[in-house]
Protein backbone atom coordinates (compact mmCIF):
# COMPACT_ATOMS: atom_id res chain seq x y z
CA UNK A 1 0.00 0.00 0.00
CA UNK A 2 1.90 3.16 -0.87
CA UNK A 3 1.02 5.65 2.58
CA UNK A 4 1.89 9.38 2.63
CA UNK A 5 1.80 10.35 6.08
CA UNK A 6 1.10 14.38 6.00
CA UNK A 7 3.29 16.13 8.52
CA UNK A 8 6.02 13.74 10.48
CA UNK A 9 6.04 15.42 13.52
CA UNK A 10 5.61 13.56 16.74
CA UNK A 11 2.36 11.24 16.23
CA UNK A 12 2.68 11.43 12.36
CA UNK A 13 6.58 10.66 12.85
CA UNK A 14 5.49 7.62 15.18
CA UNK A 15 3.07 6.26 12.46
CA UNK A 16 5.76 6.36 9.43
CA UNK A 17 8.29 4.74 11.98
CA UNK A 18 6.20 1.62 12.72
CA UNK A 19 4.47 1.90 9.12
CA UNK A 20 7.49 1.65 7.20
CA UNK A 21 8.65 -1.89 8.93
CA UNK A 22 6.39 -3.68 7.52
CA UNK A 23 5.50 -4.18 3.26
CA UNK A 24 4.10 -0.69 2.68
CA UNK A 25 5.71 2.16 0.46
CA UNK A 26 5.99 5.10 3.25
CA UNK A 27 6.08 8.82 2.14
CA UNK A 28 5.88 11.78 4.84
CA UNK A 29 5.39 15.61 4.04
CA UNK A 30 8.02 17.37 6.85
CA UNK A 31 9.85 20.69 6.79
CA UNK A 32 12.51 22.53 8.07
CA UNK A 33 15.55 20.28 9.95
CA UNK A 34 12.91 17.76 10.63
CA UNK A 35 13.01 17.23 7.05
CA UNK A 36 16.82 17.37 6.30
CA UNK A 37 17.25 15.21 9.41
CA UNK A 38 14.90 12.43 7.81
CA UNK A 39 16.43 13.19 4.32
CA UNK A 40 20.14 12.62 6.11
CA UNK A 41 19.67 9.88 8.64
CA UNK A 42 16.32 8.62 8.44
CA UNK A 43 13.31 8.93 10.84
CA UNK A 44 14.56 7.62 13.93
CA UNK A 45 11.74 6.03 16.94
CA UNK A 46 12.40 5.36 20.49
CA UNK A 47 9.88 3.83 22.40
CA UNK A 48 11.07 1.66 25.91
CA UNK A 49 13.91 -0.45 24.76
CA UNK A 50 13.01 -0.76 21.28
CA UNK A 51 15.19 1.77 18.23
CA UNK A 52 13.61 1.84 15.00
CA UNK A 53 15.16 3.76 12.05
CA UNK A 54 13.20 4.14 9.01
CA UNK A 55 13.85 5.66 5.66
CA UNK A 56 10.82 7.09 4.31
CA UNK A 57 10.85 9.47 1.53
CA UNK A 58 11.12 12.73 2.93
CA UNK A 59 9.64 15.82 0.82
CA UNK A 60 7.74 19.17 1.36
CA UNK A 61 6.15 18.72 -1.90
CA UNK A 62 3.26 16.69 -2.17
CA UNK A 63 3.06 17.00 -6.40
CA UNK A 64 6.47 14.94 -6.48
CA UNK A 65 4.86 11.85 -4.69
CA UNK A 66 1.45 11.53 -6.70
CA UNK A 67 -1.46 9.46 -5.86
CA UNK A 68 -1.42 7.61 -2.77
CA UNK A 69 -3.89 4.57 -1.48
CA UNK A 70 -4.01 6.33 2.10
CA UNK A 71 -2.86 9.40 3.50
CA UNK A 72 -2.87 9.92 7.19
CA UNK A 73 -2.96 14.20 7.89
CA UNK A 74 -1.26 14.46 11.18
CA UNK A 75 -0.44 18.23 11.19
CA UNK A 76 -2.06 20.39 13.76
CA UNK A 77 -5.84 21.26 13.78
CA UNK A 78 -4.31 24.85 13.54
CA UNK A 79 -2.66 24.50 10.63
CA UNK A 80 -5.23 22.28 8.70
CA UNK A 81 -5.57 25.48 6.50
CA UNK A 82 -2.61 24.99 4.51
CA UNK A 83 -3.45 21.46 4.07
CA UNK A 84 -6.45 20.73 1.26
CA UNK A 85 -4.85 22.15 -1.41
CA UNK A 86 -1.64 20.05 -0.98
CA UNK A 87 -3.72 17.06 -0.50
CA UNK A 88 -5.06 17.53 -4.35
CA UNK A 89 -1.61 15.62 -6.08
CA UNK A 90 -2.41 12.98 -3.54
CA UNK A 91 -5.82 11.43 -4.41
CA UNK A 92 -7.03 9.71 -6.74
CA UNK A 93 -9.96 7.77 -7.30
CA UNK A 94 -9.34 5.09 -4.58
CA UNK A 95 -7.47 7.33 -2.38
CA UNK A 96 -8.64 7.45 1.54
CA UNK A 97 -7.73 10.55 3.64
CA UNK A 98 -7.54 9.80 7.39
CA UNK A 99 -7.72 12.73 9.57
CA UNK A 100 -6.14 12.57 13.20
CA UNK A 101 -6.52 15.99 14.68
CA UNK A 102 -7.38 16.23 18.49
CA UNK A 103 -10.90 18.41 19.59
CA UNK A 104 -13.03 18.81 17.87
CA UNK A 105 -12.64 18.02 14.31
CA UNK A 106 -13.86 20.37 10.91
CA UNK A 107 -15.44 17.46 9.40
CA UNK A 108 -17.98 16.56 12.25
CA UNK A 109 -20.68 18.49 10.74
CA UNK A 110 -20.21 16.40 7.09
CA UNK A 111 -22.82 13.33 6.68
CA UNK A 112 -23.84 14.07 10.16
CA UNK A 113 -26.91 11.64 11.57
CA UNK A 114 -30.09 13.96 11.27
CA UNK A 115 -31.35 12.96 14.32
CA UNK A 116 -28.35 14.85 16.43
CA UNK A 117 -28.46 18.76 17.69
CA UNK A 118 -27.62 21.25 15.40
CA UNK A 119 -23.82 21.82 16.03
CA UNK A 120 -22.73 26.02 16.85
CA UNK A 121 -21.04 27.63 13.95
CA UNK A 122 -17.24 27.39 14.49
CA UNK A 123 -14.56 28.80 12.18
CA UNK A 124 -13.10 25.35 11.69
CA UNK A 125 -16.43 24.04 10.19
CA UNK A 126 -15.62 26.48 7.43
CA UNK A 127 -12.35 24.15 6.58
CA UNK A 128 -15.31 21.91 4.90
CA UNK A 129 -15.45 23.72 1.45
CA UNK A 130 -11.84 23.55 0.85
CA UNK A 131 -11.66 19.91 1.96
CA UNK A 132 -14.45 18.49 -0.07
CA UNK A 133 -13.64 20.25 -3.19
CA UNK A 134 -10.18 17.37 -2.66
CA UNK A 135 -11.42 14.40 -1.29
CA UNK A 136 -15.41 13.23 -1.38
CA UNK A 137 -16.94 12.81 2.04
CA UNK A 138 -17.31 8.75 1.49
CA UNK A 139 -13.81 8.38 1.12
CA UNK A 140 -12.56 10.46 4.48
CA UNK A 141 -11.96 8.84 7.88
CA UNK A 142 -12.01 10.44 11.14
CA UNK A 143 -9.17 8.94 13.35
CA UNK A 144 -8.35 9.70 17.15
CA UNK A 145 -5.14 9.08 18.10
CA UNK A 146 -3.95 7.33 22.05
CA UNK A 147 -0.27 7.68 21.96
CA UNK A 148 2.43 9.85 24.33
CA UNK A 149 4.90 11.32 21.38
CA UNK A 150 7.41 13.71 21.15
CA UNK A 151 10.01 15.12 18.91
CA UNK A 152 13.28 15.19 21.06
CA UNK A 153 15.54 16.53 18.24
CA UNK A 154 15.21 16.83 14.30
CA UNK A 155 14.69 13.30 13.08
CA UNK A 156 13.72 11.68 16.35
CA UNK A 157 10.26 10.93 18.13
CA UNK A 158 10.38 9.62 21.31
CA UNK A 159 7.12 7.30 22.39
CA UNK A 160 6.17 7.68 25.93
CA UNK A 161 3.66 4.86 25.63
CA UNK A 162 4.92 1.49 24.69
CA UNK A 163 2.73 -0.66 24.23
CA UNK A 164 0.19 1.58 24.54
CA UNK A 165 -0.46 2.97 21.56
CA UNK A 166 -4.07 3.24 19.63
CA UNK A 167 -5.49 4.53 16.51
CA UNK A 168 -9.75 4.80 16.23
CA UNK A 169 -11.00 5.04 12.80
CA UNK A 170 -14.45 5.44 11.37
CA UNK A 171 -15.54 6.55 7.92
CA UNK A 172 -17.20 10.43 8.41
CA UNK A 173 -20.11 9.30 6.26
CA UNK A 174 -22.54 7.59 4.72
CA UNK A 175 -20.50 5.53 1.69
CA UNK A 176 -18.63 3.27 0.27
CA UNK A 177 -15.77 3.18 2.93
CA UNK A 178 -15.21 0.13 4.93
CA UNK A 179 -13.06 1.43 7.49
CA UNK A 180 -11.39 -2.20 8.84
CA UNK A 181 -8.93 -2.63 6.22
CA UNK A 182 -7.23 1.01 7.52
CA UNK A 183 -6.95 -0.33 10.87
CA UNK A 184 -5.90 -4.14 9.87
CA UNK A 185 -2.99 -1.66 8.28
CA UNK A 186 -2.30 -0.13 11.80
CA UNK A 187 -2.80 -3.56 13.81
CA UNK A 188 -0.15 -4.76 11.79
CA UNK A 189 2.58 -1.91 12.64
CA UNK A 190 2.20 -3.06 16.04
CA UNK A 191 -0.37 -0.31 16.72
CA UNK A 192 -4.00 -0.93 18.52
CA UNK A 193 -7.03 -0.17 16.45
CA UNK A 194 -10.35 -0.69 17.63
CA UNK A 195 -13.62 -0.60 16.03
CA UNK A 196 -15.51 2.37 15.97
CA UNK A 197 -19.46 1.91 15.58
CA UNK A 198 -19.76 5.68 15.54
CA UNK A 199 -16.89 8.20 15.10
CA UNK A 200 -18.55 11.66 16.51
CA UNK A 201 -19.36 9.28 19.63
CA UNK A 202 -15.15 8.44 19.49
CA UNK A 203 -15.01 12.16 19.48
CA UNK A 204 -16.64 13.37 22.67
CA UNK A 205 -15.01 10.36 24.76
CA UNK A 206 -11.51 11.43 24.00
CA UNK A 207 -12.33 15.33 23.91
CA UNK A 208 -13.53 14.92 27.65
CA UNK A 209 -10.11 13.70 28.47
CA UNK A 210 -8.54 16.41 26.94
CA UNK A 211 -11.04 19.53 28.03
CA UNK A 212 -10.23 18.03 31.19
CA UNK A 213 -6.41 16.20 32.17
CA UNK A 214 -4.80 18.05 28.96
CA UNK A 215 -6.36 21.35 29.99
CA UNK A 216 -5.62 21.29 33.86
CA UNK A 217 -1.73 20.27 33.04
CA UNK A 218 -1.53 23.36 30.69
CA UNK A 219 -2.83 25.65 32.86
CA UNK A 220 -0.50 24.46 35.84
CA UNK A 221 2.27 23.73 33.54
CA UNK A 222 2.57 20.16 34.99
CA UNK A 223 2.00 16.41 33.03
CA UNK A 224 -1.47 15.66 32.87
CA UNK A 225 -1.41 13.27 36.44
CA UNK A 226 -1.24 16.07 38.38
CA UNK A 227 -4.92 16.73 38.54
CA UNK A 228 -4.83 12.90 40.00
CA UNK A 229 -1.91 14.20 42.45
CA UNK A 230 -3.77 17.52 43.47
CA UNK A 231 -6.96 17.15 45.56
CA UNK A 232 -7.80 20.95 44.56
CA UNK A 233 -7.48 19.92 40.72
CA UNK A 234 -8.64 16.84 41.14
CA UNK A 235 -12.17 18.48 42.13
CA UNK A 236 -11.95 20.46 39.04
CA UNK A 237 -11.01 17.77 36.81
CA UNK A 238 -14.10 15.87 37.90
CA UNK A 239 -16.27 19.17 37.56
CA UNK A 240 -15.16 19.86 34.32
CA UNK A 241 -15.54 16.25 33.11
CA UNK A 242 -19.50 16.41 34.17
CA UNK A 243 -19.89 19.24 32.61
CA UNK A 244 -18.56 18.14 29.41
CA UNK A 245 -20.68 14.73 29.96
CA UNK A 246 -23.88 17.01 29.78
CA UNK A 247 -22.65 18.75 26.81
CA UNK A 248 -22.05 15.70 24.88
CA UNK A 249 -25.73 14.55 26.14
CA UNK A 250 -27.36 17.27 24.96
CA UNK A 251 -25.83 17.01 21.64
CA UNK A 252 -27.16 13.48 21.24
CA UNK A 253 -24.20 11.16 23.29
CA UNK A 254 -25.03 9.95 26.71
CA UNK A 255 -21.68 8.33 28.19
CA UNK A 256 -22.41 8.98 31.56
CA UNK A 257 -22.70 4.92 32.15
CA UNK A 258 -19.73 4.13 30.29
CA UNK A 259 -17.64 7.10 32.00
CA UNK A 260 -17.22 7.96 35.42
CA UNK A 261 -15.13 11.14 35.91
CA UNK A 262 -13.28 9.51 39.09
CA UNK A 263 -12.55 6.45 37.04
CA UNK A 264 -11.26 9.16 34.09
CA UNK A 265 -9.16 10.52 36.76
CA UNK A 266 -6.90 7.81 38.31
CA UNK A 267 -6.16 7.09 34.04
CA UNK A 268 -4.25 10.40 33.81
CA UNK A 269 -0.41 9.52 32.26
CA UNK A 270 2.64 11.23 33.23
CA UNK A 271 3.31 12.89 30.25
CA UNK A 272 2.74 16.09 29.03
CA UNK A 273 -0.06 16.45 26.31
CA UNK A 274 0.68 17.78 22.99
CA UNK A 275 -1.40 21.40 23.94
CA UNK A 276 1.20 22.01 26.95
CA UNK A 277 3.99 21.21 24.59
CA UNK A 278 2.96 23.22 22.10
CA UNK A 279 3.05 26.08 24.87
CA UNK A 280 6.32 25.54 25.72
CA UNK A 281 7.58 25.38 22.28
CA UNK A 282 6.17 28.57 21.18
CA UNK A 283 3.81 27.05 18.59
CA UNK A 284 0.11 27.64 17.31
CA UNK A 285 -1.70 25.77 20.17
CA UNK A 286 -5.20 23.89 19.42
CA UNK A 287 -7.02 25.97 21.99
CA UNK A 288 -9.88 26.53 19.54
CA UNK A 289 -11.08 23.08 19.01
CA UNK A 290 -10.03 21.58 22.65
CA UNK A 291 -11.63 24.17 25.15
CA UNK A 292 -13.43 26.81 23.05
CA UNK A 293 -15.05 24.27 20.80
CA UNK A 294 -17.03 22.18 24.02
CA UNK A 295 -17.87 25.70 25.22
CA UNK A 296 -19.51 26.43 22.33
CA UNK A 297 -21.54 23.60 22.21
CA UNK A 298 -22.44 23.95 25.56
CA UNK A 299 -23.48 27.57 24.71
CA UNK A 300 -25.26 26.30 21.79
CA UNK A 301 -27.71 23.79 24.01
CA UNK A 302 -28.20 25.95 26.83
CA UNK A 303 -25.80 23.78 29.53
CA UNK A 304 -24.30 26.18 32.31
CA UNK A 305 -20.66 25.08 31.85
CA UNK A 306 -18.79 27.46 34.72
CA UNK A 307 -15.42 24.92 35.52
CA UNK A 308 -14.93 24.78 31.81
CA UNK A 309 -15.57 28.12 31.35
CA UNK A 310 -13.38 29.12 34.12
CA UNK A 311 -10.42 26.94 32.67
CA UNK A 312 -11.28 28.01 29.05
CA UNK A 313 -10.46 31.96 30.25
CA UNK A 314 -7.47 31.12 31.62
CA UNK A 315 -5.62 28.66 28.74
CA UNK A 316 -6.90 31.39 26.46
CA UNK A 317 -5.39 34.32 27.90
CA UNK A 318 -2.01 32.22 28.36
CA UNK A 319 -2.03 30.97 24.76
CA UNK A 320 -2.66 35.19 23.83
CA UNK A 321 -0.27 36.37 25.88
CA UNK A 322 2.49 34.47 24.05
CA UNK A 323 0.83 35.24 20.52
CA UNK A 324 0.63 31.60 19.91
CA UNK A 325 -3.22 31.89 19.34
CA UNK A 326 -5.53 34.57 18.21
């Protein structure tokens, strides 16, 4: 299967590292010294004991590599913009485009079921026109993405989860897309892949881990277990956690059986998520579609949402302050 994995940063860099092992044709779209690092010495993966070096071919052109059979988008919800016209060179008729962003995605308005609440109006929902006019909606997957990763230097990723690593996919639509042969593809790199009976459902259990762990550990500047180690943030963890249960409820997914914000709470890792690197870093930070996004929807159903409001304020204002989002 020839795979283009679209930006080879940490998870993306994780996925063409374990991809690559096995009988597939592995491209990734990287810049900068990431890319001459990859170009040089290949795309290097720790994770526990184990060193894997692949060589992938390395470009920042996506014309030069033509029509792929999958390609996984792994860049950063914030700078998905960029993205659908360079995906264009890179489909073709049989093509499937998996996308892996964390919050809450631009396609989850596409092919949604009629009997759900009308979602708010978010700027990211606009990314839909762009998108469409490159790939059909029956031929996109929505992916969420369990895995600790990190770029330690240009060329490296460093996996804080061995053995723990998981990939949901589900088609975004109505369509021709069987979704199982995608993850038999991940299953086989050594990475978990579960079914997914519905993918927006997929999306509101793993955004109420990151409105909530994710969100506490960037405010506090600390890896996400502190809210497990702090009885002060563990009260707010659990807070904001029911209030984005009701949120999710109210917009047609009722998980309060299957999760119990205590239960959530002893599962925080001791890492630091991808939203409190990005802080420290100095890059574009997904604060948009991890905090703001629930809030809207919240907004948008009439729930009273004050912990997550209260925690959306803050992250804001720190992301502002450094100009890292607008």
């Amino acid at each position: 299967m020839r795979i283009c994995i679209y930006g080879a940063g940490a998870g993306g860099g994780h996925f063409a590292a374990r991809l690559a092992q096995g009988e597939h044709q592995v491209s990734v779209i990287a810049r900068g010294d990431h890319l001459v690092a990859i170009r040089e010495n290949g795309l290097t993966l720790l994770s526990g004991e184990e060193r894997l070096v692949a060589r992938p071919v390395a470009t920042d052109d996506p014309a030069s590599l033509g029509p792929q059979d999958l390609v996984i988008v792994t860049v950063k919800a914030t700078a998905l913009a960029g993205v659908a016209e360079g995906l264009k060179p890179l489909v073709g008729e049989r093509t499937r485009v998996l996308f892996t962003q964390n919050g809450m995605p631009w396609w989850y308005p596409v092919g949604s079921p009629e009997n759900l609440a009308t979602p708010p109006e978010l700027p990211s929902f606009r990314l839909a026109q762009p998108f469409l006019a490159a790939v059909p909606a029956e031929h996109i997957l929505g992916g969420l993405v369990y895995s600790a990763n990190e770029v330690r230097e240009p060329g490296v990723v460093f996996n804080n989860s061995p053995g723990a690593n998981r990939v949901d996919i589900g088609a975004i639509a109505a369509g021709d897309t069987d979704a199982e042969p995608y993850r038999e593809v991940f299953r086989r790199a050594g990475i978990a892949s579960l079914p997914v009976a519905d993918i927006r459902e997929a999306i509101w259990k793993k955004l109420l881990f990151n409105m909530s762990g994710s969100v506490i550990a960037l405010a506090t500047g600390n890896q996400s277990s502190i809210a497990r180690k702090d009885p002060g943030l563990a009260e707010v963890y659990v807070r904001i956690v029911r209030e984005g249960l009701a949120i999710a409820a109210a917009h047609g997914y009722r998980l309060q059986e299957e999760l119990v914000p205590e239960d959530m709470l002893k599962t925080t890792l001791d890492h630091k998520p991808s939203i409190l690197q990005d802080y420290e870093q100095g890059r574009a930070m997904e604060v948009a579609e991890i905090v703001l996004a629930p809030l809207e929807f919240a907004r948008s159903a009439g729930i009273d949402a004050p912990a997550l409001q209260t925690i959306a304020a803050i992250v804001s204002r720190l992301a502002r302050d450094r100009g890292l989002f607008v």
